[in-house]
Structures are given as C-alpha cells and as structure tokens.
N, C-alpha and C. Protein backbone atom coordinates (compact mmCIF):
# COMPACT_ATOMS: atom_id res chain seq x y z
N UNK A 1 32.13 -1.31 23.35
CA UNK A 1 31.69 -2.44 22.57
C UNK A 1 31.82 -2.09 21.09
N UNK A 2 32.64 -2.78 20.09
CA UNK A 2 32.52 -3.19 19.13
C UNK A 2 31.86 -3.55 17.98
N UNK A 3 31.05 -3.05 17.22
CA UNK A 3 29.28 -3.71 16.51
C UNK A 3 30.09 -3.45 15.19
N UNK A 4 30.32 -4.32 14.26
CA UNK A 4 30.53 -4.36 13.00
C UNK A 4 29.23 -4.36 12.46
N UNK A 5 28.70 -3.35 11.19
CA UNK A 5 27.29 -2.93 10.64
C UNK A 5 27.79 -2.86 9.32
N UNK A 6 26.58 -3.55 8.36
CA UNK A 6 26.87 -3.50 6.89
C UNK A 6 26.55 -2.28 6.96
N UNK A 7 27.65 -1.84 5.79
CA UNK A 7 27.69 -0.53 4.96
C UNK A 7 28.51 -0.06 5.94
N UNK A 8 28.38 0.45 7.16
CA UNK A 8 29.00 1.47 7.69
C UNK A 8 30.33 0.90 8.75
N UNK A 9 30.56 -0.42 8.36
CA UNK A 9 31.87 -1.02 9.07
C UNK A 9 31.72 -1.06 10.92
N UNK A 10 32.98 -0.84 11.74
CA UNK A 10 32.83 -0.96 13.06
C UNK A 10 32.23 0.23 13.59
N UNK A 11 30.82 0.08 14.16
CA UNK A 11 31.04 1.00 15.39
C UNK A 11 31.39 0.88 16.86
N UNK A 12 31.70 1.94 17.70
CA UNK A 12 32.81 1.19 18.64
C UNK A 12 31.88 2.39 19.42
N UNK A 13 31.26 1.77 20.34
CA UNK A 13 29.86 2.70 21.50
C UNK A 13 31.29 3.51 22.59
N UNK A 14 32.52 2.84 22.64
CA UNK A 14 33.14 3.74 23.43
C UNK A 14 33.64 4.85 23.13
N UNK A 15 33.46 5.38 21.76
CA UNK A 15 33.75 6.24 21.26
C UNK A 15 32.64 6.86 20.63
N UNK A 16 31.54 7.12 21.25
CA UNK A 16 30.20 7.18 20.49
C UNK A 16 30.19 8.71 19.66
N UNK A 17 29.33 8.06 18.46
CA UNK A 17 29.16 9.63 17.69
C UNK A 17 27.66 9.43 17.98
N UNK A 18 27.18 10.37 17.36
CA UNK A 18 25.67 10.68 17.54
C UNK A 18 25.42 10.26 15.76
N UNK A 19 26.15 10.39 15.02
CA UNK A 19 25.63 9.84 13.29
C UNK A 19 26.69 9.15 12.42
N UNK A 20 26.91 8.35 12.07
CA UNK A 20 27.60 8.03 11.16
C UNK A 20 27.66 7.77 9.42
N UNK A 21 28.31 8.45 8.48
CA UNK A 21 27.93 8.20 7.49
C UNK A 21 28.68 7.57 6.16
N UNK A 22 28.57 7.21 5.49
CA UNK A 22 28.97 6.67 4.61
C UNK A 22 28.35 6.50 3.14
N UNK A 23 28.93 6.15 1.87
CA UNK A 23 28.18 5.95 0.91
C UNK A 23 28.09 4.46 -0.12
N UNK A 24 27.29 4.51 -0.44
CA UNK A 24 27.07 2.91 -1.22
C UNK A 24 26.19 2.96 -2.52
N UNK A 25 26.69 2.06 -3.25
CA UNK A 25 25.82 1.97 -4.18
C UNK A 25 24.65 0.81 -4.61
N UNK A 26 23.62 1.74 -5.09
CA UNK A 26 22.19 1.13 -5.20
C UNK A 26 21.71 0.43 -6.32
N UNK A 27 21.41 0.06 -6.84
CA UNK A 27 20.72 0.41 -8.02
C UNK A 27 21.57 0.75 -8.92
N UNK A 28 22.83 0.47 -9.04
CA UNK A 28 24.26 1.25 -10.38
C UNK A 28 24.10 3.02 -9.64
N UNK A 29 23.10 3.43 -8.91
CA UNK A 29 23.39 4.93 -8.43
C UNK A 29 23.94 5.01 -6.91
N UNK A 30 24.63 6.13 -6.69
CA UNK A 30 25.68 6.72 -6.06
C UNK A 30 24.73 6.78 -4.85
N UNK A 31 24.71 6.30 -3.32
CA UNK A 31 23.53 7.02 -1.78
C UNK A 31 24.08 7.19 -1.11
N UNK A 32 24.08 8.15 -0.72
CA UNK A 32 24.62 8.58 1.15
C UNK A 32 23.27 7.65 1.88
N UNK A 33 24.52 7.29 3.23
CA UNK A 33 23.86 6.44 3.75
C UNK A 33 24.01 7.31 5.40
N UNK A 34 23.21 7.50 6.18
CA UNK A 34 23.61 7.86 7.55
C UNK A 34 22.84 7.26 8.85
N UNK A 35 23.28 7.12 9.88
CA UNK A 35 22.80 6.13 10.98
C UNK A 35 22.83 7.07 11.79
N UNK A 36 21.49 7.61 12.16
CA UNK A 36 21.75 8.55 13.68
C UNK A 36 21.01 7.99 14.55
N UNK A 37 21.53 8.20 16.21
CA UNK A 37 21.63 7.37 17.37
C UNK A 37 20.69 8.84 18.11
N UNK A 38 19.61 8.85 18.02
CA UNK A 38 19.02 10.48 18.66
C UNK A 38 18.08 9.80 19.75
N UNK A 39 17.59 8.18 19.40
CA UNK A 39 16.42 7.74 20.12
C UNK A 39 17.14 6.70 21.09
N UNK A 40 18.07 5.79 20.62
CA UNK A 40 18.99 4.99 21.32
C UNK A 40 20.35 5.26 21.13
N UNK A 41 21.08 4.57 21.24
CA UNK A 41 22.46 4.59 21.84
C UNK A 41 23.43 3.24 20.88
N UNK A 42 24.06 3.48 20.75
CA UNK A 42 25.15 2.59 19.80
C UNK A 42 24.93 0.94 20.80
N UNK A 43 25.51 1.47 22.09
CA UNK A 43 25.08 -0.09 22.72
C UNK A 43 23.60 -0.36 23.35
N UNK A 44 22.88 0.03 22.97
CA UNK A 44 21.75 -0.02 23.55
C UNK A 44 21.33 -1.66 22.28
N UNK A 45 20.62 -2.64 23.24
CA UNK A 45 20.11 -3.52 22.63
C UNK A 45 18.99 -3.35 21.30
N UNK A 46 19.53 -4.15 20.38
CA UNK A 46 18.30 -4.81 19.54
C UNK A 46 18.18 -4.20 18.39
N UNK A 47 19.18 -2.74 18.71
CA UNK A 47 18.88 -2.17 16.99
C UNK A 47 19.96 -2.60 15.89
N UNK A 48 20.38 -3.73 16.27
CA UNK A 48 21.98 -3.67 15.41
C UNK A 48 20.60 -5.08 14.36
N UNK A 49 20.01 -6.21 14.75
CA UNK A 49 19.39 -6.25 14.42
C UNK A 49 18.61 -6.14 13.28
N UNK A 50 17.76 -4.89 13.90
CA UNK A 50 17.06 -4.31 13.52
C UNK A 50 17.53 -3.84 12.16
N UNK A 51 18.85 -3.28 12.31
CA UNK A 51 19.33 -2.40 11.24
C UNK A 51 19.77 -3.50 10.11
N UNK A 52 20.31 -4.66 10.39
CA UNK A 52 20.76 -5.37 9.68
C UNK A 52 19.33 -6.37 9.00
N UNK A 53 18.41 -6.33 9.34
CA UNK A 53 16.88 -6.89 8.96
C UNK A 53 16.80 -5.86 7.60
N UNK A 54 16.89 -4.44 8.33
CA UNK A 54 16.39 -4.18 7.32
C UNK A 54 17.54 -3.70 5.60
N UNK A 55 18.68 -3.41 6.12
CA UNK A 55 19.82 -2.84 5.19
C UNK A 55 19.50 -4.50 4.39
N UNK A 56 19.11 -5.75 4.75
CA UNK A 56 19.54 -6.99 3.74
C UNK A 56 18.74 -6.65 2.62
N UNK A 57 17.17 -5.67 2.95
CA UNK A 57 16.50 -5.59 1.83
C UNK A 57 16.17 -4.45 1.08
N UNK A 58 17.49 -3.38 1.12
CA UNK A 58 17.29 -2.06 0.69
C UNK A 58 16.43 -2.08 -0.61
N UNK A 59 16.84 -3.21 -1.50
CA UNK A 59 16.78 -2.83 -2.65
C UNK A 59 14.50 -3.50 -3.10
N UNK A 60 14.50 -3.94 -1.91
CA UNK A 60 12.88 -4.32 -2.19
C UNK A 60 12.52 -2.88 -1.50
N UNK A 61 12.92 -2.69 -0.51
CA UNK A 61 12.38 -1.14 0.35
C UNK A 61 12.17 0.28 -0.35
N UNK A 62 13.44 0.28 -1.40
CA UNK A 62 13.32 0.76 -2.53
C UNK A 62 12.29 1.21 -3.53
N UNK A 63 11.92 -0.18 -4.01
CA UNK A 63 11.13 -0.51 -5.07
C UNK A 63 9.68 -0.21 -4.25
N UNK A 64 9.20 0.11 -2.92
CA UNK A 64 7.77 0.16 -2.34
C UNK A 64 8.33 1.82 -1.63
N UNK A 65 9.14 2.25 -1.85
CA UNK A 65 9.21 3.63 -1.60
C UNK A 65 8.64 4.25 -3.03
N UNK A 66 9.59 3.67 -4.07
CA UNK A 66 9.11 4.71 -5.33
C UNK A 66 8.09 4.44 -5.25
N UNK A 67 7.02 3.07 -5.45
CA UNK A 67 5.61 2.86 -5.80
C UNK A 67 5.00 3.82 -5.08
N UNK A 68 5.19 3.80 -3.55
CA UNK A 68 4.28 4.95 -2.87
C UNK A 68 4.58 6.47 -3.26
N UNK A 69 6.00 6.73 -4.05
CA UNK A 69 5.97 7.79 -3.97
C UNK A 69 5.16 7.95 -5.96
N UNK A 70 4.93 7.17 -6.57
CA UNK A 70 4.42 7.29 -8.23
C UNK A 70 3.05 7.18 -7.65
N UNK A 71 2.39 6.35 -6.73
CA UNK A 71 0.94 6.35 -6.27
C UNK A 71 0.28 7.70 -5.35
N UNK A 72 1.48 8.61 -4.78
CA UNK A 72 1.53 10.05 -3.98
C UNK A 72 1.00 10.51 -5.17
N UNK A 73 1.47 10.46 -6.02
CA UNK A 73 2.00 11.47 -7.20
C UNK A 73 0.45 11.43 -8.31
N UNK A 74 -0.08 10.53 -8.41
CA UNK A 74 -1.41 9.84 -9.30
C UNK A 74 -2.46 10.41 -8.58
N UNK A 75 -2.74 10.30 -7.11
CA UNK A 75 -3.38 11.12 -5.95
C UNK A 75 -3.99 12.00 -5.86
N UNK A 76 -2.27 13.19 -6.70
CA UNK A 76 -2.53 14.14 -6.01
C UNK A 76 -2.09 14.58 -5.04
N UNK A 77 -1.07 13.80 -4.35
CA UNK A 77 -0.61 14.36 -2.88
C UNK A 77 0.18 15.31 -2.70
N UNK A 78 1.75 15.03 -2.02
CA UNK A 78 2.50 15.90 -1.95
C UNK A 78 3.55 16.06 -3.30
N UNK A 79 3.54 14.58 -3.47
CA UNK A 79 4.91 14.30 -5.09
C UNK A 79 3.75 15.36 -5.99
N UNK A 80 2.82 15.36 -6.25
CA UNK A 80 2.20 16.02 -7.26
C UNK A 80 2.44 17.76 -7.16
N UNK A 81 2.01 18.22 -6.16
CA UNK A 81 2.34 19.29 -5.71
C UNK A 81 3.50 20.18 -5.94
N UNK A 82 4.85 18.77 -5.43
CA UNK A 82 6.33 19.45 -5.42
C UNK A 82 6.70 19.30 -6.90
N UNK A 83 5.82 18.46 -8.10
CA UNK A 83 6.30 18.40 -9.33
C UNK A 83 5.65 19.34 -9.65
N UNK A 84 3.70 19.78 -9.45
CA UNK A 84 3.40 21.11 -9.89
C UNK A 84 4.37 22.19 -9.97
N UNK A 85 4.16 22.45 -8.49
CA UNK A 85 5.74 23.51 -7.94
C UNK A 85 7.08 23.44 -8.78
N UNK A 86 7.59 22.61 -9.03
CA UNK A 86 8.41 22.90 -10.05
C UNK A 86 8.52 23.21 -11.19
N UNK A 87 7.39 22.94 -11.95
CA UNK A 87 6.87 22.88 -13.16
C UNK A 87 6.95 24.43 -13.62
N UNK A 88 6.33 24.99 -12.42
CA UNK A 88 5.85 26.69 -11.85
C UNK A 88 6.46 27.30 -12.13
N UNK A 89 7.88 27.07 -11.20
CA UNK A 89 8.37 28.19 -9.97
C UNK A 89 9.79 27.67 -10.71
N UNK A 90 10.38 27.23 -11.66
CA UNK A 90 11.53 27.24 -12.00
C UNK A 90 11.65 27.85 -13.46
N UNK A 91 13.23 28.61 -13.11
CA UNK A 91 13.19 29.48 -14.38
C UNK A 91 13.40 28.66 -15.47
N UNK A 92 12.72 29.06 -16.55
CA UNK A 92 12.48 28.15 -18.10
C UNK A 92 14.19 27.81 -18.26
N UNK A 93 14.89 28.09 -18.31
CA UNK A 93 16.05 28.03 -18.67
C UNK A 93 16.67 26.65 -18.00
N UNK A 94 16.64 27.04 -16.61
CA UNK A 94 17.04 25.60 -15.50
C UNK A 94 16.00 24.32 -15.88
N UNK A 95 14.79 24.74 -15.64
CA UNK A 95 13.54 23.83 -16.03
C UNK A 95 14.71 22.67 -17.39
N UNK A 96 14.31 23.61 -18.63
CA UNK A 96 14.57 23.32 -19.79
C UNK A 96 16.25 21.98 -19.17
N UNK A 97 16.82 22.88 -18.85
CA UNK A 97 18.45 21.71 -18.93
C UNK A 97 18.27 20.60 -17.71
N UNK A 98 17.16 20.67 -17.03
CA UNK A 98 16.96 19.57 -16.30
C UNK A 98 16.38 18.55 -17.27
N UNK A 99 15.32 19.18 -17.94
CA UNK A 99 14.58 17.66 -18.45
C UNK A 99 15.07 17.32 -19.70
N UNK A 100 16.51 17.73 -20.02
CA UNK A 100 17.21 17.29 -21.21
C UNK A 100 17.04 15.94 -20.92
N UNK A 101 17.08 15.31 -19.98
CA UNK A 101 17.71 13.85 -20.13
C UNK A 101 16.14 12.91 -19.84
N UNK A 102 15.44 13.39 -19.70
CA UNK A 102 13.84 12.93 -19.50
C UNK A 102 13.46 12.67 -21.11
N UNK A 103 12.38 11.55 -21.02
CA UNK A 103 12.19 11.13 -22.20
C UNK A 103 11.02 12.04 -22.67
N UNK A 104 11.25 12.73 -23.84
CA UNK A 104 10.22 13.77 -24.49
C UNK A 104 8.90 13.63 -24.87
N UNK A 105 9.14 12.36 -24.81
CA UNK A 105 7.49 11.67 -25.11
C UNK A 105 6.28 11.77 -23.97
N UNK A 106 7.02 12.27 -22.94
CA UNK A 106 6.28 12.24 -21.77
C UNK A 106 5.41 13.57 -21.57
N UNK A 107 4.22 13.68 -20.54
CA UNK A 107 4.26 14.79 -20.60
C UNK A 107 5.18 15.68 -19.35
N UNK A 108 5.12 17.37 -19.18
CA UNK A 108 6.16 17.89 -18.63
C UNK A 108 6.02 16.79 -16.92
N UNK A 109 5.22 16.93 -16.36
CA UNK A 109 4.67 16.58 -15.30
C UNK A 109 5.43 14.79 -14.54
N UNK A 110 4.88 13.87 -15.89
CA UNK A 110 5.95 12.78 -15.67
C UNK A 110 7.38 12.78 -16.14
N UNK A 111 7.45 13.41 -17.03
CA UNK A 111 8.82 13.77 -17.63
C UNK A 111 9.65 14.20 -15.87
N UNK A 112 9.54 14.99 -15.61
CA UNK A 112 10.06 15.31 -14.29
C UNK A 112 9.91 14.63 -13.02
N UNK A 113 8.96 13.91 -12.80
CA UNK A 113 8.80 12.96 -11.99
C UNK A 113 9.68 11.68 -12.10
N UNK A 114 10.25 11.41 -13.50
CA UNK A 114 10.67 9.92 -14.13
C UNK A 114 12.39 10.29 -13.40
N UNK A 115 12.55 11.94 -13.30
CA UNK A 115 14.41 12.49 -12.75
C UNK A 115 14.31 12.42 -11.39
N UNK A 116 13.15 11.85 -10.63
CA UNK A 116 13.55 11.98 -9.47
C UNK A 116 14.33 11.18 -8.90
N UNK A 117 15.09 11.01 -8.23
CA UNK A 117 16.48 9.81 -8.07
C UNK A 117 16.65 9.89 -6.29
N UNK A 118 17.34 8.50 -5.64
CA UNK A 118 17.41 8.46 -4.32
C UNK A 118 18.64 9.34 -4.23
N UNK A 119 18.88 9.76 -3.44
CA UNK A 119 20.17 10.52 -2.98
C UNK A 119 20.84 10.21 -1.35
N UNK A 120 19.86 9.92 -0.65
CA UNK A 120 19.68 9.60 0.65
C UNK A 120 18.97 8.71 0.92
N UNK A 121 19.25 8.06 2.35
CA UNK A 121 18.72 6.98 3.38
C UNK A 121 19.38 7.34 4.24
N UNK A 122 18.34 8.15 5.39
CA UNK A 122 18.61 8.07 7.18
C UNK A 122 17.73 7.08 7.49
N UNK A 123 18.96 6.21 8.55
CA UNK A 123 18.36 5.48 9.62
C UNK A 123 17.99 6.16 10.62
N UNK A 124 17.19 5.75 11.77
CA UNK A 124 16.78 6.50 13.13
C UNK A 124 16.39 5.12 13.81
N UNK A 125 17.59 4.43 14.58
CA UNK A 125 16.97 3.30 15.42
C UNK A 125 16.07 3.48 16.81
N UNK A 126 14.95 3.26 16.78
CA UNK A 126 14.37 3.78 18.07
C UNK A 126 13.21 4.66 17.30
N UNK A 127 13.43 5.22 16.23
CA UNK A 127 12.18 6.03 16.15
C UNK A 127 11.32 5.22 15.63
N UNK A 128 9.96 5.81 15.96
CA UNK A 128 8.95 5.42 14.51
C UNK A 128 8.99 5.20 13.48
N UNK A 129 9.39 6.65 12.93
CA UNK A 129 9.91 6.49 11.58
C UNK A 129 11.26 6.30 11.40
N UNK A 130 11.48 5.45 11.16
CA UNK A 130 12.78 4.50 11.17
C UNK A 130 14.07 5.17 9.61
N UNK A 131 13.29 5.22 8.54
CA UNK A 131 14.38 5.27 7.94
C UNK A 131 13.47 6.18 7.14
N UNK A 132 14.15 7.38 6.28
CA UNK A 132 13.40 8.50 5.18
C UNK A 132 14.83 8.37 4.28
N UNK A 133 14.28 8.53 2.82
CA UNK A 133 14.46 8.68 1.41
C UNK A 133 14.25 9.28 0.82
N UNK A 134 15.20 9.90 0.61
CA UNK A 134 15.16 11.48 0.04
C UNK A 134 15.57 11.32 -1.20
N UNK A 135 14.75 11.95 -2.31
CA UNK A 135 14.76 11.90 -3.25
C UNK A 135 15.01 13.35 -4.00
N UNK A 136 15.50 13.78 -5.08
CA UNK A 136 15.91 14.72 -5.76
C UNK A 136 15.87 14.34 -7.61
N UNK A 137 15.81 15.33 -8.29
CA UNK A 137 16.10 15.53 -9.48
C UNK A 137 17.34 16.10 -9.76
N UNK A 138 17.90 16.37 -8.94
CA UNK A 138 19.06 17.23 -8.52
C UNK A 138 19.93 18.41 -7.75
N UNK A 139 20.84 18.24 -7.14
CA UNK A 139 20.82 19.40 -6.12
C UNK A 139 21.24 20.70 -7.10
N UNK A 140 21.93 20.56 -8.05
CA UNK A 140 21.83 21.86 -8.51
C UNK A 140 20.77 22.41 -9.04
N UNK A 141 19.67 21.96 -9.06
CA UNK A 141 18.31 22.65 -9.51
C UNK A 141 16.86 22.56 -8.91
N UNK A 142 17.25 21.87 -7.47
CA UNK A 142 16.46 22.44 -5.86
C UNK A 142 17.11 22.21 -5.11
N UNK A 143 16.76 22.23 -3.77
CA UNK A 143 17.33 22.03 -2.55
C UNK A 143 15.86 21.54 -1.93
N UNK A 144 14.78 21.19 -2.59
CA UNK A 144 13.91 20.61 -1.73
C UNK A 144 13.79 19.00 -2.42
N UNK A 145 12.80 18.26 -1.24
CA UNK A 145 13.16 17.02 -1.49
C UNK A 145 11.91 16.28 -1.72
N UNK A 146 11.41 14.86 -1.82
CA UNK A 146 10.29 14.62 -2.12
C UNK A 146 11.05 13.15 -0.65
N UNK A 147 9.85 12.50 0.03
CA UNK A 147 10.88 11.92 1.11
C UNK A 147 9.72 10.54 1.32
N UNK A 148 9.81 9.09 1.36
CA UNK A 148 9.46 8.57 1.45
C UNK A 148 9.69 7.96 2.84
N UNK A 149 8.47 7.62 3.82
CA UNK A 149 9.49 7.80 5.50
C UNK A 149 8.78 6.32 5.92
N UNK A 150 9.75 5.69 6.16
CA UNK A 150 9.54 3.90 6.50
C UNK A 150 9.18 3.53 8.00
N UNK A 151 8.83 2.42 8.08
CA UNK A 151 9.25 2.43 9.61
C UNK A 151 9.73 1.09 9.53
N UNK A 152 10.33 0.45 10.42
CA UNK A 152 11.85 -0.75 10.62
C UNK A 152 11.53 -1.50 10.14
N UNK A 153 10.36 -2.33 9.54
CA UNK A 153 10.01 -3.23 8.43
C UNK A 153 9.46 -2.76 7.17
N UNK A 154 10.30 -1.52 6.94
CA UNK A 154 10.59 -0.94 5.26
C UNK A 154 8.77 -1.02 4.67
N UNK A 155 7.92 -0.35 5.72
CA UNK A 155 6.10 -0.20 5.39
C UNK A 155 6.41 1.14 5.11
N UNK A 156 5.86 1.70 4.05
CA UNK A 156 6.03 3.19 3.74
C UNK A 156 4.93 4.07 4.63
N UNK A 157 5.13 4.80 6.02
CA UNK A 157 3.86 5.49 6.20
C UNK A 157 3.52 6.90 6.07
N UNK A 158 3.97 7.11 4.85
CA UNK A 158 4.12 8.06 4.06
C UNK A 158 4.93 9.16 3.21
N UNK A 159 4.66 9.64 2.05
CA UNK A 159 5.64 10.57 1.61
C UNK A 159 5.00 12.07 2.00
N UNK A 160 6.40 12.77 2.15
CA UNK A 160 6.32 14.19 2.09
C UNK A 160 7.28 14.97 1.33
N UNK A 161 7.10 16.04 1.61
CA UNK A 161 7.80 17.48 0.67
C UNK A 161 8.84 17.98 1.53
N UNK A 162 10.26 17.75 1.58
CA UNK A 162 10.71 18.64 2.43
C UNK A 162 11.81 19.84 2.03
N UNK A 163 11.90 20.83 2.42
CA UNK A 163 12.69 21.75 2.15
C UNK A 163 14.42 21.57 3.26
C-alpha cells in the first residue's frame, strides 16, 4: 500500500522501513523531520491521520513546546538545570563564541536560553508520546538536548534533558 504523507512524500508498507526521514523548513529554520514505525506499522490503520492532524499544525505545536519549555525554565526544572549546566561546565572560550550572537543585554542564563533552537521532530505513531523536540544551541558546542515530548494532539507532557 501506497500512503502519500506531508513532508515525507510516498510511503509504500511493501517495502517497509522502520524510520523515515527527511528535512523541512520551520520557522525560516532548517528541521530534521523523522517518522518511526516501532509501535505500529506503515499499514496499520489510523495513524496516517493522525500524522497528518497533527504535521497541519507544526507551527502552533511549536509555539506551546517553547512556552513549556521558557515556563520549565522559570520553574526551575530541567531547561534550568541544562542552562545552569552549561553555564558551569563549558570552557569560557566555547561558552564565550556561543553567546556571540545572544543579545548582551540579557543576563548569562537567558542569554543562552534565547540560542536554544529546534533541530528535530520525531514522530512515534502508536506511542504515548507521540512526537519529541529536540532542541539545541548547537551541535558543535553540546551533544545534549533540552526535549519537549507531545502526545498526538501536540499537549506538551513534558520537557526533559537528554544526552
């Protein structure tokens, strides 16, 4: 079977992959986009749907990922933590040429919070948590992530820290 899917064109279940990926742009910025099949199956009913409900409103899903992840961050939660942690644990030098482009008026704390940028969106049709947003300041200056994790009507039920 045949399933034409925004963003990621035909998928064809007789040839099944387990992920498919592709990239698009958001917001004027650059996202990897990926669809993995771990809970259902390419022809398995109802997630094509599903997926297409929710890809029509990336860009509101978006806008209630960052809020939860700037309201994580006000908290105290995990965004606060992984910006402490950076604040920390990065050498002055890297620190310093990251927040060149952060507005100076800020302090260090939001200054670095303001670079965090989407980089990612996994789908997971069938799971709970349906889709995570991975966010970065950049891969050349972590490899850990700050992750806002949805479930299929784009409700944030929570952010985390991931490495």
């Amino acid at each position: 079977m045949k399933t034409q899917i925004t963003h990621f064109g035909t998928i064809n279940s007789d040839t099944f992959q387990q992920s498919y990926e592709t990239r698009i742009t958001l917001d004027g910025h650059d996202v990897s986009l990926d669809l993995n099949f771990y809970t259902v199956s390419p022809d398995s009913a109802g997630w094509t749907a599903e997926y297409e409900n929710y890809a029509a409103l990336l860009p509101d899903h978006k806008r209630n990922v960052e809020a939860a992840i700037a309201e994580d961050f006000q908290k105290g939660g995990e965004t606060r933590k992984y910006i402490d942690f950076h604040l920390k644990e990065m050498p002055p030098a890297l620190l310093e040429r990251l927040m060149q482009s952060a507005d100076s008026s800020l302090p260090d704390d939001e200054r670095l919070l303001s670079l965090l940028k989407l980089k990612r969106i996994g789908f997971y049709p069938g799971d709970r948590l349906y889709a995570v947003w991975d966010y970065t300041p950049g891969w050349q200056f972590t490899d850990q992530l700050i992750v806002g994790n949805t479930d299929n009507e784009g409700k944030v039920k929570y952010v985390s820290w991931e490495c």
